[in-house]
ModelCIF file with pLDDT and N, C-alpha, C, O atoms, coordinates in Angstrom:
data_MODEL
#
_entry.id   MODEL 
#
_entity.id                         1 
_entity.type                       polymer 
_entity.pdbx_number_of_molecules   1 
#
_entity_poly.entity_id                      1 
_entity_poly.type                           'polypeptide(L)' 
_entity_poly.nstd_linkage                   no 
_entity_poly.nstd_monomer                   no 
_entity_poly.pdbx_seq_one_letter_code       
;(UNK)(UNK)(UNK)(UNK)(UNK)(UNK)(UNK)(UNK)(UNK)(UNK)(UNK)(UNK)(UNK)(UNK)(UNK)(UNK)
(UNK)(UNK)(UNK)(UNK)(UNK)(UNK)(UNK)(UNK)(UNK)(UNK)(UNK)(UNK)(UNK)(UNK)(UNK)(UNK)
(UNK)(UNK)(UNK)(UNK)(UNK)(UNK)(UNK)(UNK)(UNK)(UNK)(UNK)(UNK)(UNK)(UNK)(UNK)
;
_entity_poly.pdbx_seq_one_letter_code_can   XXXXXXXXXXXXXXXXXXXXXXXXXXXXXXXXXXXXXXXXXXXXXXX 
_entity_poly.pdbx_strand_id                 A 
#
loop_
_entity_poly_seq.entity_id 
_entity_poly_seq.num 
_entity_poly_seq.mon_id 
_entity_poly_seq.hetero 
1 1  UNK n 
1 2  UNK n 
1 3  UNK n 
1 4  UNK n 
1 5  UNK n 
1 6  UNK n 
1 7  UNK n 
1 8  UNK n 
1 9  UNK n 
1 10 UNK n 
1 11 UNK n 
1 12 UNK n 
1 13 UNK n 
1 14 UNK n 
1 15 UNK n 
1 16 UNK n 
1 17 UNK n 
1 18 UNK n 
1 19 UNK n 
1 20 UNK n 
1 21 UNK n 
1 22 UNK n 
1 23 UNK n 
1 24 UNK n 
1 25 UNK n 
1 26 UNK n 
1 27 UNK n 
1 28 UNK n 
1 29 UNK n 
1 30 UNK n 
1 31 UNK n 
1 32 UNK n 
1 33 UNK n 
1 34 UNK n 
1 35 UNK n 
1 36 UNK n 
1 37 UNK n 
1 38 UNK n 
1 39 UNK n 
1 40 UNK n 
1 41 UNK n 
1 42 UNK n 
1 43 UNK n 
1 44 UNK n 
1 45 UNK n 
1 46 UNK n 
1 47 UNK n 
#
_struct_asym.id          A 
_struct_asym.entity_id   1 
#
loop_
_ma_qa_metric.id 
_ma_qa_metric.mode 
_ma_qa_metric.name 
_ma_qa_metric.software_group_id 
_ma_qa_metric.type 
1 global pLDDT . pLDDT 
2 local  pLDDT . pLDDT 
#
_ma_qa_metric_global.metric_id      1 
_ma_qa_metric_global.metric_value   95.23 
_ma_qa_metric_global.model_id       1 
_ma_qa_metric_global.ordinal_id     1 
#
loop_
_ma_qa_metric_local.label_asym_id 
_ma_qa_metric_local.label_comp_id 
_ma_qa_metric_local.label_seq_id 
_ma_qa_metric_local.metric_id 
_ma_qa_metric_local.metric_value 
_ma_qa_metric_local.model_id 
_ma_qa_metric_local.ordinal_id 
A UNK 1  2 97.00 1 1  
A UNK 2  2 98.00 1 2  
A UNK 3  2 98.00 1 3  
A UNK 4  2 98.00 1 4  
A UNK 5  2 98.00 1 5  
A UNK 6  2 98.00 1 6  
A UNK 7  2 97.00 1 7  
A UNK 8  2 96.00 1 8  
A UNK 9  2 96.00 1 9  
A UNK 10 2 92.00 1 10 
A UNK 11 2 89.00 1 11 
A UNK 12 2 92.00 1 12 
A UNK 13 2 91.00 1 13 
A UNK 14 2 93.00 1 14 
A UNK 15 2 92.00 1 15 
A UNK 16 2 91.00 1 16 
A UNK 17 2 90.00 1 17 
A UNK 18 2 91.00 1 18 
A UNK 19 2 88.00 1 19 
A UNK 20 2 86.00 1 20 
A UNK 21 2 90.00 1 21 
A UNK 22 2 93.00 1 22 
A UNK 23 2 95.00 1 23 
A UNK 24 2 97.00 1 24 
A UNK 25 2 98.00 1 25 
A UNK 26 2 98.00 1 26 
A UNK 27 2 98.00 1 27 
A UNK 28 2 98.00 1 28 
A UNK 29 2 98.00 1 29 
A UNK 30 2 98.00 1 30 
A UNK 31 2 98.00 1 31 
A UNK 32 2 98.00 1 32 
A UNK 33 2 98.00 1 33 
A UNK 34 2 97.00 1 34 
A UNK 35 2 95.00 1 35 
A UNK 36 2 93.00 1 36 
A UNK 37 2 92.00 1 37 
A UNK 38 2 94.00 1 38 
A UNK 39 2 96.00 1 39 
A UNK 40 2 96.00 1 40 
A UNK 41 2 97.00 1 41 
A UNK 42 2 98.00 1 42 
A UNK 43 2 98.00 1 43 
A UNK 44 2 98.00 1 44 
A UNK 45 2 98.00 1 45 
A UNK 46 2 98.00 1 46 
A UNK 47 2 98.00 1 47 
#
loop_
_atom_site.group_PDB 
_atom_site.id 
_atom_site.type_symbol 
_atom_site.label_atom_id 
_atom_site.label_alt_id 
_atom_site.label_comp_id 
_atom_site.label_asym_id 
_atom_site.label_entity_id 
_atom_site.label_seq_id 
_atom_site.pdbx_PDB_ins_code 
_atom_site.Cartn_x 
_atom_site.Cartn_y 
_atom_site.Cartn_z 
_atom_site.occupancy 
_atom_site.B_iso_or_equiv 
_atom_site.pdbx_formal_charge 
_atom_site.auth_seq_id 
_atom_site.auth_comp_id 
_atom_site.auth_asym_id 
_atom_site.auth_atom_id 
_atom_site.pdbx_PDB_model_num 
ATOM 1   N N  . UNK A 1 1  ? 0.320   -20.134 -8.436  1.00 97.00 ? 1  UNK A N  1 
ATOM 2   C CA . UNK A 1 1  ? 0.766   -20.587 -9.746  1.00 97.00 ? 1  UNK A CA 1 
ATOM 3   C C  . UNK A 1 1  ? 0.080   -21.908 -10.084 1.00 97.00 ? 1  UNK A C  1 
ATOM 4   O O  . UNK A 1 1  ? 0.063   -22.848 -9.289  1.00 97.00 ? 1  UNK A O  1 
ATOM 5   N N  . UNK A 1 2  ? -0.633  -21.955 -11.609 1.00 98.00 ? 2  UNK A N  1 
ATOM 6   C CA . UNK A 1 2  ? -1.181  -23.642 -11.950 1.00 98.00 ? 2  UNK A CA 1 
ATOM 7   C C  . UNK A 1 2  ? 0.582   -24.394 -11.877 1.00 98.00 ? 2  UNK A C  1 
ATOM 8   O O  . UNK A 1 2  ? 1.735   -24.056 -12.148 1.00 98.00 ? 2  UNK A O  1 
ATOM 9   N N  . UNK A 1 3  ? -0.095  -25.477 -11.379 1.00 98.00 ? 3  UNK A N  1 
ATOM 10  C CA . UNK A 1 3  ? 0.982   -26.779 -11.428 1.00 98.00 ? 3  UNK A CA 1 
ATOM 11  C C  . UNK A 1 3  ? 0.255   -28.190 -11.887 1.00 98.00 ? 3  UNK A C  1 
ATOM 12  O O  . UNK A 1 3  ? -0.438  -28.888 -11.146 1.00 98.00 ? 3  UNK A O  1 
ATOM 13  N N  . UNK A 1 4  ? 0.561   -28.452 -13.250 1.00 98.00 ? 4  UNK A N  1 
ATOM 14  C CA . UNK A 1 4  ? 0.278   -29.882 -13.920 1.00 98.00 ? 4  UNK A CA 1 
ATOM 15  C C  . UNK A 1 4  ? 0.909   -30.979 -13.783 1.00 98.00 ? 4  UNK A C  1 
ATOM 16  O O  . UNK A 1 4  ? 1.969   -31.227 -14.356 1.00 98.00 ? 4  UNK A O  1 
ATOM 17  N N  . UNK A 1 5  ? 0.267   -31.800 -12.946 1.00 98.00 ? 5  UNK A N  1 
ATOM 18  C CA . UNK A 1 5  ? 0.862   -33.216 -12.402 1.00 98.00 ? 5  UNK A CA 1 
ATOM 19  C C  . UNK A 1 5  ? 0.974   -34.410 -13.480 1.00 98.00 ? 5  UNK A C  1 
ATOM 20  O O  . UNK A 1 5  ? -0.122  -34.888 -13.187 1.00 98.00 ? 5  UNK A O  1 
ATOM 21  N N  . UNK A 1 6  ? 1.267   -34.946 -14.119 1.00 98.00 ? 6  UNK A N  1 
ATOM 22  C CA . UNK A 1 6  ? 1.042   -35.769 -15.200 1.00 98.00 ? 6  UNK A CA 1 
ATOM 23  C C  . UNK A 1 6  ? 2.134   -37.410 -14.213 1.00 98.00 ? 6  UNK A C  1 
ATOM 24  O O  . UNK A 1 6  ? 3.295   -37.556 -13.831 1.00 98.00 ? 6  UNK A O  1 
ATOM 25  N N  . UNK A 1 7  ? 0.767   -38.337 -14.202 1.00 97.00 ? 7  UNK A N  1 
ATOM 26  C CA . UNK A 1 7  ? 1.841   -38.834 -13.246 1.00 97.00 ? 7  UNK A CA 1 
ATOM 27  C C  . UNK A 1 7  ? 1.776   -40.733 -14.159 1.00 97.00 ? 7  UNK A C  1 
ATOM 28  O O  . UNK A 1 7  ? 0.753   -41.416 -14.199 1.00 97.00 ? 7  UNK A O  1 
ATOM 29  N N  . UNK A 1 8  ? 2.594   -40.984 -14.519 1.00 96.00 ? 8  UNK A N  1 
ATOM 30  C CA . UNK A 1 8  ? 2.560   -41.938 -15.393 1.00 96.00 ? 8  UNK A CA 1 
ATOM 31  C C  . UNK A 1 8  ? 2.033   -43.410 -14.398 1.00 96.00 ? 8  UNK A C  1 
ATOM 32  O O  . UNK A 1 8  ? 2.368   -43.581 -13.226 1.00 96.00 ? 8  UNK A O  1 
ATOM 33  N N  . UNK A 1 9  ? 0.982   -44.538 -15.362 1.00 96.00 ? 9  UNK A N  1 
ATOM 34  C CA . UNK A 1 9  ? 0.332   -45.069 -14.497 1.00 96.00 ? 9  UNK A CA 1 
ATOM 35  C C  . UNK A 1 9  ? 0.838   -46.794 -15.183 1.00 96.00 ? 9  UNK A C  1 
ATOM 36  O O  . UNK A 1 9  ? 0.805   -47.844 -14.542 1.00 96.00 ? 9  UNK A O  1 
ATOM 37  N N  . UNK A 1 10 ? 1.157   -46.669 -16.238 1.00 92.00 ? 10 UNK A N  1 
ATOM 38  C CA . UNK A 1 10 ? 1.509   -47.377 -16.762 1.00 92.00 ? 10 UNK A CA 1 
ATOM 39  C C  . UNK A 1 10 ? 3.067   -47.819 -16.605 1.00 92.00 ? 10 UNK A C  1 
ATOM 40  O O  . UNK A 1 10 ? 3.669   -46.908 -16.036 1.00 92.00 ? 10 UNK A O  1 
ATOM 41  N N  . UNK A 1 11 ? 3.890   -48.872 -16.906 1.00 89.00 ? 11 UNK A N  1 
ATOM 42  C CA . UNK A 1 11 ? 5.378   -49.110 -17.813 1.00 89.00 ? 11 UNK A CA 1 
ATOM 43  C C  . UNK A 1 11 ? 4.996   -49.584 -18.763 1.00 89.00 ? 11 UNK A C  1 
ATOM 44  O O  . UNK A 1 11 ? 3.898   -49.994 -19.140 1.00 89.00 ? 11 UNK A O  1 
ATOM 45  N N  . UNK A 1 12 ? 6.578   -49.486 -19.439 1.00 92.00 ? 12 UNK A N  1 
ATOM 46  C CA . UNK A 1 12 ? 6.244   -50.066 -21.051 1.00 92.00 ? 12 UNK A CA 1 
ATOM 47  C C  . UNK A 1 12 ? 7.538   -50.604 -20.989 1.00 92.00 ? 12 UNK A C  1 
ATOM 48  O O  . UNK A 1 12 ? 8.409   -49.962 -20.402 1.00 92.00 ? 12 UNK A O  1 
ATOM 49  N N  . UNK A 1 13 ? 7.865   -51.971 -21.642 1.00 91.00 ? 13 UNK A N  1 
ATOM 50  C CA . UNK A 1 13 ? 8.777   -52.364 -21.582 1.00 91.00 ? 13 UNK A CA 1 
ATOM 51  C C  . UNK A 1 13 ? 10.226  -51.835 -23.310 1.00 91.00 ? 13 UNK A C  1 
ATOM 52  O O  . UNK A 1 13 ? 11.400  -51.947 -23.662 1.00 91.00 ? 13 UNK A O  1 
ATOM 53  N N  . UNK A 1 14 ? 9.184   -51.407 -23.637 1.00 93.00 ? 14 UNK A N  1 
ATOM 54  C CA . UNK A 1 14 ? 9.419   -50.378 -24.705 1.00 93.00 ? 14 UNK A CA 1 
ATOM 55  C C  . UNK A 1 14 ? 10.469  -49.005 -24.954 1.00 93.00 ? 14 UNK A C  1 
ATOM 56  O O  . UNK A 1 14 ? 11.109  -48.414 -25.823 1.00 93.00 ? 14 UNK A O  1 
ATOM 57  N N  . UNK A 1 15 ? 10.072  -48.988 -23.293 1.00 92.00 ? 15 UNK A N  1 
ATOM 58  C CA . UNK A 1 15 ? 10.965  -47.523 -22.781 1.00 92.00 ? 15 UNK A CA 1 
ATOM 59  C C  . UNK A 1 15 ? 12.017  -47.574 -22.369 1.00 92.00 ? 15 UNK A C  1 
ATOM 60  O O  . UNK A 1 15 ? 11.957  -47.411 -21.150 1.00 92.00 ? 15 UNK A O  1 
ATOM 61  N N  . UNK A 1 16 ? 13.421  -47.774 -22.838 1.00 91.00 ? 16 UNK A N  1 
ATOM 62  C CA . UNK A 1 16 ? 14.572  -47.891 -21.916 1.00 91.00 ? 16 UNK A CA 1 
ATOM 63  C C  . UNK A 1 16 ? 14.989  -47.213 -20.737 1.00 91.00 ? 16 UNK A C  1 
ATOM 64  O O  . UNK A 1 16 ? 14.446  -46.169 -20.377 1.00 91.00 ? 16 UNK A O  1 
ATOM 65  N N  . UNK A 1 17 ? 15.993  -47.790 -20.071 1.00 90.00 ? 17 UNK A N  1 
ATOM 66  C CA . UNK A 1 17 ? 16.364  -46.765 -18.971 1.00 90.00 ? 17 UNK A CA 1 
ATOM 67  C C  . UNK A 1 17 ? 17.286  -46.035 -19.390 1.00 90.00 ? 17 UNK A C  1 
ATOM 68  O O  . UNK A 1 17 ? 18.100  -46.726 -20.003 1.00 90.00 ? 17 UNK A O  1 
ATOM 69  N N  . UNK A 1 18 ? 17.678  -44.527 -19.351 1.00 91.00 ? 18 UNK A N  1 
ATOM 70  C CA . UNK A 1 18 ? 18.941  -44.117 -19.651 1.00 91.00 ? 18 UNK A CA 1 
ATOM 71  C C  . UNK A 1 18 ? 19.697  -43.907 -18.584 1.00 91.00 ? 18 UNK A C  1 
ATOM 72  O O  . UNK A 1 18 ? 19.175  -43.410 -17.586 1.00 91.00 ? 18 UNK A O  1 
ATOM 73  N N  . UNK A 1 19 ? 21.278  -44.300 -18.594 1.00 88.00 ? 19 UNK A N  1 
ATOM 74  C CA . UNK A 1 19 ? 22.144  -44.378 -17.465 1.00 88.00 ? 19 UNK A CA 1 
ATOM 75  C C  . UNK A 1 19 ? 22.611  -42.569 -17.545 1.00 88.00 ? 19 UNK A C  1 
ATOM 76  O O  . UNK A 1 19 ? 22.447  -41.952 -18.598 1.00 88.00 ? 19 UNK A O  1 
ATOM 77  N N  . UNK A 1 20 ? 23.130  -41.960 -16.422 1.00 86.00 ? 20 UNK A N  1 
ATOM 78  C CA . UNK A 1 20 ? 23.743  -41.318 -16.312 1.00 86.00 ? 20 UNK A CA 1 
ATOM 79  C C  . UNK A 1 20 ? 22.345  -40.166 -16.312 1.00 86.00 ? 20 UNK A C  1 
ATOM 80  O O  . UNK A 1 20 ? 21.129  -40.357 -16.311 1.00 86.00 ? 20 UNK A O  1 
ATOM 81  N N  . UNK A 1 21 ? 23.260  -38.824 -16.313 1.00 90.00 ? 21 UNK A N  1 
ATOM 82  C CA . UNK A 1 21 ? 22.072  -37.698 -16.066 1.00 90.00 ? 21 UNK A CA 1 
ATOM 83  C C  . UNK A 1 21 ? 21.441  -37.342 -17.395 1.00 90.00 ? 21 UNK A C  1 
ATOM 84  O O  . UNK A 1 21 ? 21.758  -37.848 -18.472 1.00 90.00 ? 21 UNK A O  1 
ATOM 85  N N  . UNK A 1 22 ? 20.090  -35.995 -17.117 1.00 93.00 ? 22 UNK A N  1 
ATOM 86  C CA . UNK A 1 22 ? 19.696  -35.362 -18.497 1.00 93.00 ? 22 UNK A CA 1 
ATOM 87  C C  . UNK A 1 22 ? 19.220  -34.765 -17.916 1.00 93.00 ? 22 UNK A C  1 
ATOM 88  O O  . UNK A 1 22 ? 18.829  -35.166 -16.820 1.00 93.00 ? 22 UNK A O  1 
ATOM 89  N N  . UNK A 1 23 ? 18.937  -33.141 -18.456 1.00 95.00 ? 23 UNK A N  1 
ATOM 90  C CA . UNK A 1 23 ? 18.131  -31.769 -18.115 1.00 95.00 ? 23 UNK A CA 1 
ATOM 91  C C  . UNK A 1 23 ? 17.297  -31.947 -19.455 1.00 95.00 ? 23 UNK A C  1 
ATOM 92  O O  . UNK A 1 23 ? 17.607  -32.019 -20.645 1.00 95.00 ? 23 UNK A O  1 
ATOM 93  N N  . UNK A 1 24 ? 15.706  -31.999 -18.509 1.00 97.00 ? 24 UNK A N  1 
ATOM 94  C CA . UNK A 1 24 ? 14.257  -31.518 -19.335 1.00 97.00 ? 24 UNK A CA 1 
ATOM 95  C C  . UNK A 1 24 ? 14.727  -30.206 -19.702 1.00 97.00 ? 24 UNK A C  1 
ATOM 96  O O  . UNK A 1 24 ? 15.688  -29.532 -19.332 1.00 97.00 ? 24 UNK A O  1 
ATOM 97  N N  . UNK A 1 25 ? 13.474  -29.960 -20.813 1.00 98.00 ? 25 UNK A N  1 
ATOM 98  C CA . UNK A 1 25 ? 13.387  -28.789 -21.144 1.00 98.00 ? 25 UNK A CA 1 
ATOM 99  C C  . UNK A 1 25 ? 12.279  -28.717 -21.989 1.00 98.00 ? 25 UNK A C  1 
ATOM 100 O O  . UNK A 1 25 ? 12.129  -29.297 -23.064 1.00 98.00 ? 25 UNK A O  1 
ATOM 101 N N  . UNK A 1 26 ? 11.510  -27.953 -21.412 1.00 98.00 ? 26 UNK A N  1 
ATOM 102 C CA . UNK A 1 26 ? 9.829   -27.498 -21.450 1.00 98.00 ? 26 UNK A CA 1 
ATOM 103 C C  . UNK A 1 26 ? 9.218   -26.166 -22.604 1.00 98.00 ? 26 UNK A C  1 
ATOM 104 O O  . UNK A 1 26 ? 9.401   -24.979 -22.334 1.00 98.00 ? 26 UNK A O  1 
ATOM 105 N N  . UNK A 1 27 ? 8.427   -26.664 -23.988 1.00 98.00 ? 27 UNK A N  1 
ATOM 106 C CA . UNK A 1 27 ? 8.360   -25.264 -24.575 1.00 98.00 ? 27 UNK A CA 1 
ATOM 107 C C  . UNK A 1 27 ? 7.095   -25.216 -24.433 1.00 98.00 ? 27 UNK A C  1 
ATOM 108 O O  . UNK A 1 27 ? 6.386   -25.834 -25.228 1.00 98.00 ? 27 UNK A O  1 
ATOM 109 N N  . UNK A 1 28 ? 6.652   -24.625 -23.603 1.00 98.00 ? 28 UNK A N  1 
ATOM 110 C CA . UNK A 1 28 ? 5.061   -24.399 -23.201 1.00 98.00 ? 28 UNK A CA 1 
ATOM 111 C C  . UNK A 1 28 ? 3.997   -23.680 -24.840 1.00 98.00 ? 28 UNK A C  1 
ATOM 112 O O  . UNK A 1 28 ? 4.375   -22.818 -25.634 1.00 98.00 ? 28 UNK A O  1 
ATOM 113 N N  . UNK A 1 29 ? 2.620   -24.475 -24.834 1.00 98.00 ? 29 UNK A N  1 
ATOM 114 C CA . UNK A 1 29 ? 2.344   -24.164 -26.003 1.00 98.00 ? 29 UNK A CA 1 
ATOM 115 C C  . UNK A 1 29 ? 1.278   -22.956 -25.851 1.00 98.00 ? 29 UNK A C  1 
ATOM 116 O O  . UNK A 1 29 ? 0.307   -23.147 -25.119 1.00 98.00 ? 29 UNK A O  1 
ATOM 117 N N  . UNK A 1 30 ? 1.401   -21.943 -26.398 1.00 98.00 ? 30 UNK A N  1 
ATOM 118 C CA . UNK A 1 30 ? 0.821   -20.951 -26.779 1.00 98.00 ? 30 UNK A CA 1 
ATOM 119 C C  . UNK A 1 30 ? -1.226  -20.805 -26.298 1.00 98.00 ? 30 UNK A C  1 
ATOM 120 O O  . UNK A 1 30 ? -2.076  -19.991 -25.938 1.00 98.00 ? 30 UNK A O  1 
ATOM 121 N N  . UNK A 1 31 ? -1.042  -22.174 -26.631 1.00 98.00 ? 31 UNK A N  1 
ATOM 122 C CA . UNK A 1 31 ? -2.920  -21.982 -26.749 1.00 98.00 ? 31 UNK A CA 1 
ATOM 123 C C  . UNK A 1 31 ? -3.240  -22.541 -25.122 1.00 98.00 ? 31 UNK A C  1 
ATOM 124 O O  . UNK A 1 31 ? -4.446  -22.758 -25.003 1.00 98.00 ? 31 UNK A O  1 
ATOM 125 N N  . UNK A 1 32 ? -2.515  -22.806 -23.934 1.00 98.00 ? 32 UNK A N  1 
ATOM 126 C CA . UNK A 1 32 ? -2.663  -22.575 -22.960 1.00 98.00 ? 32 UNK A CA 1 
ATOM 127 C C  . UNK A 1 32 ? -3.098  -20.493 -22.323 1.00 98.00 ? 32 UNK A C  1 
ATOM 128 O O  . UNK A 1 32 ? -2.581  -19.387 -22.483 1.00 98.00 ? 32 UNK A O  1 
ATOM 129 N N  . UNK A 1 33 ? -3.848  -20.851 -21.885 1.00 98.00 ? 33 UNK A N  1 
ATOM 130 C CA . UNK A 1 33 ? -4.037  -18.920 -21.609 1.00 98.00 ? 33 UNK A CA 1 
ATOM 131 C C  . UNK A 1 33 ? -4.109  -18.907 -19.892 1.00 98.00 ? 33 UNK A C  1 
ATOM 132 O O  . UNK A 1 33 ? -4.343  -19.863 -19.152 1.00 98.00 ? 33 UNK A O  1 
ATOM 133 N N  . UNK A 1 34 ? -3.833  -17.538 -19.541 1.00 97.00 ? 34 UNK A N  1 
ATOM 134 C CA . UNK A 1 34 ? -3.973  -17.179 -18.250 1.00 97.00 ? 34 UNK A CA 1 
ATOM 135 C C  . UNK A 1 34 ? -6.075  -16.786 -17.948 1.00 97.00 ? 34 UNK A C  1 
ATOM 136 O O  . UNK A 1 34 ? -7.068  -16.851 -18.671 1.00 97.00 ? 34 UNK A O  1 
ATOM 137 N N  . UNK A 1 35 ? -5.822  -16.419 -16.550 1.00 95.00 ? 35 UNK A N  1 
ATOM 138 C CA . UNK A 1 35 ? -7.134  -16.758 -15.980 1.00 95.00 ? 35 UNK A CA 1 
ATOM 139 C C  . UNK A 1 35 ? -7.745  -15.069 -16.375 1.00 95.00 ? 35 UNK A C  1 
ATOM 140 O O  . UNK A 1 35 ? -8.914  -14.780 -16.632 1.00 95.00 ? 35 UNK A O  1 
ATOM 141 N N  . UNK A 1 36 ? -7.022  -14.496 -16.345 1.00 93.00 ? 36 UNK A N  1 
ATOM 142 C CA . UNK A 1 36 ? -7.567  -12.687 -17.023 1.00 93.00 ? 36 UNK A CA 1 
ATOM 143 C C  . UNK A 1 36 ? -8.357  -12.995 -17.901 1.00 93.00 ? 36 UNK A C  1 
ATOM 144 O O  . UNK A 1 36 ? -8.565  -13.925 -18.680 1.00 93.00 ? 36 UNK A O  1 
ATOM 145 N N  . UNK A 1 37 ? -8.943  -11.610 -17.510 1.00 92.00 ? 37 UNK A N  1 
ATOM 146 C CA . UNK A 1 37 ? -10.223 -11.135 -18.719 1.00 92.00 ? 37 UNK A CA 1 
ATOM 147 C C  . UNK A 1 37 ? -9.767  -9.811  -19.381 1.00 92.00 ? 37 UNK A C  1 
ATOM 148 O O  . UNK A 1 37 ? -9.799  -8.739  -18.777 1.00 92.00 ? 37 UNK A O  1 
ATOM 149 N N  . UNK A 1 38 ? -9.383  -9.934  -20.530 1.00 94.00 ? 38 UNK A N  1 
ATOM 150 C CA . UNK A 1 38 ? -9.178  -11.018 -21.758 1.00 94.00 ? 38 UNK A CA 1 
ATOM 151 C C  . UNK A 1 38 ? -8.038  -11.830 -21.350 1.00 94.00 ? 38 UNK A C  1 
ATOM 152 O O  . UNK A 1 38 ? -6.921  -11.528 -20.932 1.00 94.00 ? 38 UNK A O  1 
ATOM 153 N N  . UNK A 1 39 ? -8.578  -12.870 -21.568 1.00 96.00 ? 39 UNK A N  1 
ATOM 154 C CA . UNK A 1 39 ? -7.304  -14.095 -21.492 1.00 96.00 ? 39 UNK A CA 1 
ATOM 155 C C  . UNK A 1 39 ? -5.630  -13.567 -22.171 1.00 96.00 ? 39 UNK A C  1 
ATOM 156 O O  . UNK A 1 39 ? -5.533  -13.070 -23.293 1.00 96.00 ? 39 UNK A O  1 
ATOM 157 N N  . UNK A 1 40 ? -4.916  -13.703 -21.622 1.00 96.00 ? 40 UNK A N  1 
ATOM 158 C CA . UNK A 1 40 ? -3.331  -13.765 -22.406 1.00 96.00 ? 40 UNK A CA 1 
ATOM 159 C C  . UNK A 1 40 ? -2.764  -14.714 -23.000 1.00 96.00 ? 40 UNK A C  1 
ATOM 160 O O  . UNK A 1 40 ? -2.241  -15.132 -21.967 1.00 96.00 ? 40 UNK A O  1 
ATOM 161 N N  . UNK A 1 41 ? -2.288  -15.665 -24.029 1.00 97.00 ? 41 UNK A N  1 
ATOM 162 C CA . UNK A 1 41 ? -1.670  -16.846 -23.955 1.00 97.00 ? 41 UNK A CA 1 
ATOM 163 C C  . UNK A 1 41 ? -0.165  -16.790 -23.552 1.00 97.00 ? 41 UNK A C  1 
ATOM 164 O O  . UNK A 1 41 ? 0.640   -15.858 -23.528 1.00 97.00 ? 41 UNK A O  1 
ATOM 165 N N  . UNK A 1 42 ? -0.081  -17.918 -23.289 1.00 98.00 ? 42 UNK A N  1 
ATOM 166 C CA . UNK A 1 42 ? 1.416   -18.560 -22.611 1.00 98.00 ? 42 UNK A CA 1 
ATOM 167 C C  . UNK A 1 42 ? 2.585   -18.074 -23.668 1.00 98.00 ? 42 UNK A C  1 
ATOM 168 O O  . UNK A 1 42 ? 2.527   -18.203 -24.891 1.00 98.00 ? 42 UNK A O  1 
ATOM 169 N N  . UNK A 1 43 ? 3.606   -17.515 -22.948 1.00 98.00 ? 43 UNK A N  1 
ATOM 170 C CA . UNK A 1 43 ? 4.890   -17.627 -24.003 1.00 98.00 ? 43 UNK A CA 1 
ATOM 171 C C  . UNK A 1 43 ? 5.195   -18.853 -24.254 1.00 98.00 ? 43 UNK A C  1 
ATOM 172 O O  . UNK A 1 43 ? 4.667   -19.678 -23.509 1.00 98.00 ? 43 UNK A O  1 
ATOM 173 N N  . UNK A 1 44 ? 6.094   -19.361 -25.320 1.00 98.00 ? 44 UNK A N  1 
ATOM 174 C CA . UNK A 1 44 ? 6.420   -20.523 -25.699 1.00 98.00 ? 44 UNK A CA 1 
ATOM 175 C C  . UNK A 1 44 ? 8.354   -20.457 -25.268 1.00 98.00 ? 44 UNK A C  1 
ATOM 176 O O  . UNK A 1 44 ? 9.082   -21.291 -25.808 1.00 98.00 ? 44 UNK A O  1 
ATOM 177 N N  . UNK A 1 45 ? 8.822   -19.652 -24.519 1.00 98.00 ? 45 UNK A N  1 
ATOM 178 C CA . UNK A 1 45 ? 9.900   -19.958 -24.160 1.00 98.00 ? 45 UNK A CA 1 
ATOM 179 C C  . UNK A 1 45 ? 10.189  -20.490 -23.250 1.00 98.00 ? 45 UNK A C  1 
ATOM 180 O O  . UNK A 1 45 ? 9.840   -20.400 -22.073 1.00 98.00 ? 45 UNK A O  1 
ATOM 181 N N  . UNK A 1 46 ? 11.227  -21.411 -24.052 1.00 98.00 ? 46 UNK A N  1 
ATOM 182 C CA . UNK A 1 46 ? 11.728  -23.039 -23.421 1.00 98.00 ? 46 UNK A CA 1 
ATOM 183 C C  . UNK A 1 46 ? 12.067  -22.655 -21.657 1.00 98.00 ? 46 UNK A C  1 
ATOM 184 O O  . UNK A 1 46 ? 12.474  -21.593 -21.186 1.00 98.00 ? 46 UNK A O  1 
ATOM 185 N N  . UNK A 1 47 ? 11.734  -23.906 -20.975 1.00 98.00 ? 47 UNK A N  1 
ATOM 186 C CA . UNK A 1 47 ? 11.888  -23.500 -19.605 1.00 98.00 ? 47 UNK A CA 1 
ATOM 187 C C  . UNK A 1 47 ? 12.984  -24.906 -19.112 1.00 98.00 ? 47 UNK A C  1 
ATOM 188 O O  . UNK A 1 47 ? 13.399  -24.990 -17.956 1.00 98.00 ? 47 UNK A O  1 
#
């Protein structure tokens, strides 16, 4: 499976902290494609 690391290099003092919990939620965009010939694109349902 691809796995995209995006690993932040920076702070910003800009960015607050939020206390307590939160669930991401990921809508993958379409014009990403698989490695097949003919390519497929990505569903866009939320993960």
């Amino acid at each position: 499976q691809s796995v995209v690391t995006v690993t932040l290099t920076q702070t910003s003092t800009s960015i607050t902290a939020v206390p307590g919990t939160t669930t991401l939620t990921w809508t993958p965009s379409a014009g990403a494609t698989n490695a097949a010939t003919p390519p497929v694109a990505s569903a866009t349902t939320p993960v």
